[in-house]
N, C-alpha and C. Protein backbone atom coordinates (compact mmCIF):
# COMPACT_ATOMS: atom_id res chain seq x y z
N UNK A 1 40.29 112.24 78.14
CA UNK A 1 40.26 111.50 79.39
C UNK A 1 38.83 111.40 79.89
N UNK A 2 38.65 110.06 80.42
CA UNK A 2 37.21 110.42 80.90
C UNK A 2 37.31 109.85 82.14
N UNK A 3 36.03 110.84 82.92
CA UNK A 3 36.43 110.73 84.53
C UNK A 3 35.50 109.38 85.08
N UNK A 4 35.99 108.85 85.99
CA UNK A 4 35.72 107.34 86.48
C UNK A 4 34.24 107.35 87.10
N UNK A 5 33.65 106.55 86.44
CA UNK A 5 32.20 106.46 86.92
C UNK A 5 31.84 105.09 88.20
N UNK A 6 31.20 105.55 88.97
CA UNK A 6 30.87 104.20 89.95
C UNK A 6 30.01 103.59 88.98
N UNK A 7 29.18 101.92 89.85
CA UNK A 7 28.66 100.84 89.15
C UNK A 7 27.47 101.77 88.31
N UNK A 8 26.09 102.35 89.31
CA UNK A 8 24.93 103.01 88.69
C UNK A 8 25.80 103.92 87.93
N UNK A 9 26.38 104.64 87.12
CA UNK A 9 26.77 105.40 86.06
C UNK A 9 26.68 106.66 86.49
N UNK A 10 26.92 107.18 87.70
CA UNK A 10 27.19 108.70 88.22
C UNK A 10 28.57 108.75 88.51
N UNK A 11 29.08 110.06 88.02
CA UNK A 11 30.39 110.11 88.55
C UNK A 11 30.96 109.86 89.37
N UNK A 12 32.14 109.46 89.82
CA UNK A 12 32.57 109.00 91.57
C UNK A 12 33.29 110.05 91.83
N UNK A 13 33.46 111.07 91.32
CA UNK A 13 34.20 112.41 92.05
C UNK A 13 33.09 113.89 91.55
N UNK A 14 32.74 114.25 92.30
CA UNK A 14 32.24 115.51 92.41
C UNK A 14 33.03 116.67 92.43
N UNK A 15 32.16 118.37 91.54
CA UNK A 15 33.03 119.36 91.96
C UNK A 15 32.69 120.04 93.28
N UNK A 16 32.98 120.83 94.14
CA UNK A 16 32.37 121.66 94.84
C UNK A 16 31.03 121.96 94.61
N UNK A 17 30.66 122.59 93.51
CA UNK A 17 29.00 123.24 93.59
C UNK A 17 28.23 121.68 93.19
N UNK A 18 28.60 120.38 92.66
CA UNK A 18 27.70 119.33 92.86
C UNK A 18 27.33 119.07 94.13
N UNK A 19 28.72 119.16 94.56
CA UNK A 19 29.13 117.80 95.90
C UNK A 19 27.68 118.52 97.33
N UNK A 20 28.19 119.89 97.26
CA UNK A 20 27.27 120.69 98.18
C UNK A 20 26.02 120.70 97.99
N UNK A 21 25.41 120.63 96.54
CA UNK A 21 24.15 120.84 95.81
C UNK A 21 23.28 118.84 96.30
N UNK A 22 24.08 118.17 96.51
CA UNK A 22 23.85 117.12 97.02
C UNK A 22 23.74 116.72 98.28
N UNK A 23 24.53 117.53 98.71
CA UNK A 23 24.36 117.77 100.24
C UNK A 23 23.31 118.63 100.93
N UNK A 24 22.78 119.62 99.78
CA UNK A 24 21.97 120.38 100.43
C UNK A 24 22.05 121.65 101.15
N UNK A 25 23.29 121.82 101.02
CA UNK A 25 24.04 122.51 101.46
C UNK A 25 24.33 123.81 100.68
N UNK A 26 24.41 125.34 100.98
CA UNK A 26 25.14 126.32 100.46
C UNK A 26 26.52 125.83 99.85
N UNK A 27 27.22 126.45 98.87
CA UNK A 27 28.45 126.81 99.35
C UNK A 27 29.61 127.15 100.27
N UNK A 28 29.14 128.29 100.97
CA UNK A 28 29.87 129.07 102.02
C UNK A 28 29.65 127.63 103.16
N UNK A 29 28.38 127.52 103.47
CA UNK A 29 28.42 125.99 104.23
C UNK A 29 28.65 124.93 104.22
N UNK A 30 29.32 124.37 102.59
CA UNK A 30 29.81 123.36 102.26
C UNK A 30 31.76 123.71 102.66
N UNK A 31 32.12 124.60 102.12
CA UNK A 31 33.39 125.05 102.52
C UNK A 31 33.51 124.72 104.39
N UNK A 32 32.55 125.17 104.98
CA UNK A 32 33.16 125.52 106.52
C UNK A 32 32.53 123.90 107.28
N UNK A 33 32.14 122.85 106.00
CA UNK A 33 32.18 121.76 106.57
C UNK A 33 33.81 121.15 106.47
N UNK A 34 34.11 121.85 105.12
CA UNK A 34 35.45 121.08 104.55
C UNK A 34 36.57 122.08 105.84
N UNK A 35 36.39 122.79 106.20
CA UNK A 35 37.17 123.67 107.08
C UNK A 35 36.96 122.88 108.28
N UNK A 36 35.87 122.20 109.05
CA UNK A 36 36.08 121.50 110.23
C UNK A 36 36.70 119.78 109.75
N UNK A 37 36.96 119.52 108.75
CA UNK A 37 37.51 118.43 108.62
C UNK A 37 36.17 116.94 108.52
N UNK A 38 35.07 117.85 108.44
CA UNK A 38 34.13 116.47 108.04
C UNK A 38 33.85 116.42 106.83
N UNK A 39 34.11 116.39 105.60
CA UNK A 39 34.87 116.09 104.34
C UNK A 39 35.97 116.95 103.49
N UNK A 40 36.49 115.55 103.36
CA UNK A 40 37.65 115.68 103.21
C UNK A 40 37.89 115.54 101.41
N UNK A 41 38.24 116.74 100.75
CA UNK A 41 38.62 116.97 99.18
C UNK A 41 39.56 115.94 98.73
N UNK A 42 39.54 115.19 97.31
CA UNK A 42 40.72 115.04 96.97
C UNK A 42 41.15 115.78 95.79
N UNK A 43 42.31 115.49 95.36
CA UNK A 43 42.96 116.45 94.08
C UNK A 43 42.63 115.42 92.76
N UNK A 44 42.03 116.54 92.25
CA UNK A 44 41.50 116.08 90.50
C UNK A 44 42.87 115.32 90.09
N UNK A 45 42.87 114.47 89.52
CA UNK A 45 44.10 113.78 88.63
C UNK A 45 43.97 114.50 87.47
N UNK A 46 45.24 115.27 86.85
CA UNK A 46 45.58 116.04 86.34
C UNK A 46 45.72 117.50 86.37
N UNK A 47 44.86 117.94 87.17
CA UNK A 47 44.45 119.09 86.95
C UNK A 47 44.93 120.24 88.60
N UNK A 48 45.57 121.11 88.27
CA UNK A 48 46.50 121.92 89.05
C UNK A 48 45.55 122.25 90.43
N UNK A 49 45.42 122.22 91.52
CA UNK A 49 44.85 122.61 92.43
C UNK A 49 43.40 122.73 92.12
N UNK A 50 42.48 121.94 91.50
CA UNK A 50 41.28 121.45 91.68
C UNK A 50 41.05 120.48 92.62
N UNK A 51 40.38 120.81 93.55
CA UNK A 51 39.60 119.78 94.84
C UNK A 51 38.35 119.16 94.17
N UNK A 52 38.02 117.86 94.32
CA UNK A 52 37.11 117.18 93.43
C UNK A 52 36.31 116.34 95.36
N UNK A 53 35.53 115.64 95.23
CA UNK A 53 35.08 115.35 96.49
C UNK A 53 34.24 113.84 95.71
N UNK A 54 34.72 113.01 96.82
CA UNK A 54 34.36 111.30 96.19
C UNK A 54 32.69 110.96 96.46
N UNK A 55 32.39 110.74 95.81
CA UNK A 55 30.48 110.79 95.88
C UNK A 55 30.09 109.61 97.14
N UNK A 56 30.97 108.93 97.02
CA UNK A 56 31.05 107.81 98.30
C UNK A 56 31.27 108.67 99.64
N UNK A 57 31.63 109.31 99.90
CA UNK A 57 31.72 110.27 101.00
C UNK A 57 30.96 110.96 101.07
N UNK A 58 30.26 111.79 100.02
CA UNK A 58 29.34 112.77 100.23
C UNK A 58 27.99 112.04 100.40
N UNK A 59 28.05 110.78 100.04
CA UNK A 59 26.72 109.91 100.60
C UNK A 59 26.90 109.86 102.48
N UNK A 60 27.85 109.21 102.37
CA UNK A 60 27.84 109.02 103.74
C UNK A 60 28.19 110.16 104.76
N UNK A 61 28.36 111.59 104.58
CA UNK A 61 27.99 112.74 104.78
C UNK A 61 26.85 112.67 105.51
N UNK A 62 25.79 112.94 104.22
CA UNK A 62 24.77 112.94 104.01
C UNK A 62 24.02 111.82 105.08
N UNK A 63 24.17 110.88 104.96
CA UNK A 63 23.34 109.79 105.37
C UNK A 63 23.65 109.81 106.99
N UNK A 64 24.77 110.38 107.74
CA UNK A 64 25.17 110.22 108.68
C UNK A 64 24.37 112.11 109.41
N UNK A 65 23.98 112.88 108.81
CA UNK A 65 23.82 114.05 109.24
C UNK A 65 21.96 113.95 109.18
């Protein structure tokens, strides 16, 4: 299976340690963003309780902070 790439050829779903590492962000401080509800995880397709995070969001995260 291969995972869905946006137009420029970067993945469109991130794991946790990307999504944060893009953000700039710790860990522990990427979690207690996802804990106040300003991004929001989705579930990996296929894969049992993996949270994946849409790179389109973590831009606009980003761009908005």
């Amino acid at each position: 299976m291969t995972h869905p790439k946006s137009p420029d050829h970067e993945p469109a779903l991130l794991s946790e340690e990307a999504a944060a590492g893009k953000c700039g962000l710790s860990r522990p401080t990427f979690r207690r963003w996802i804990a106040a509800n300003c991004i929001e995880p989705v579930m990996a397709p296929g894969a049992a309780r993996t949270e994946l995070y849409r790179r389109e969001d973590i831009d606009a995260f980003t761009g908005s902070r």
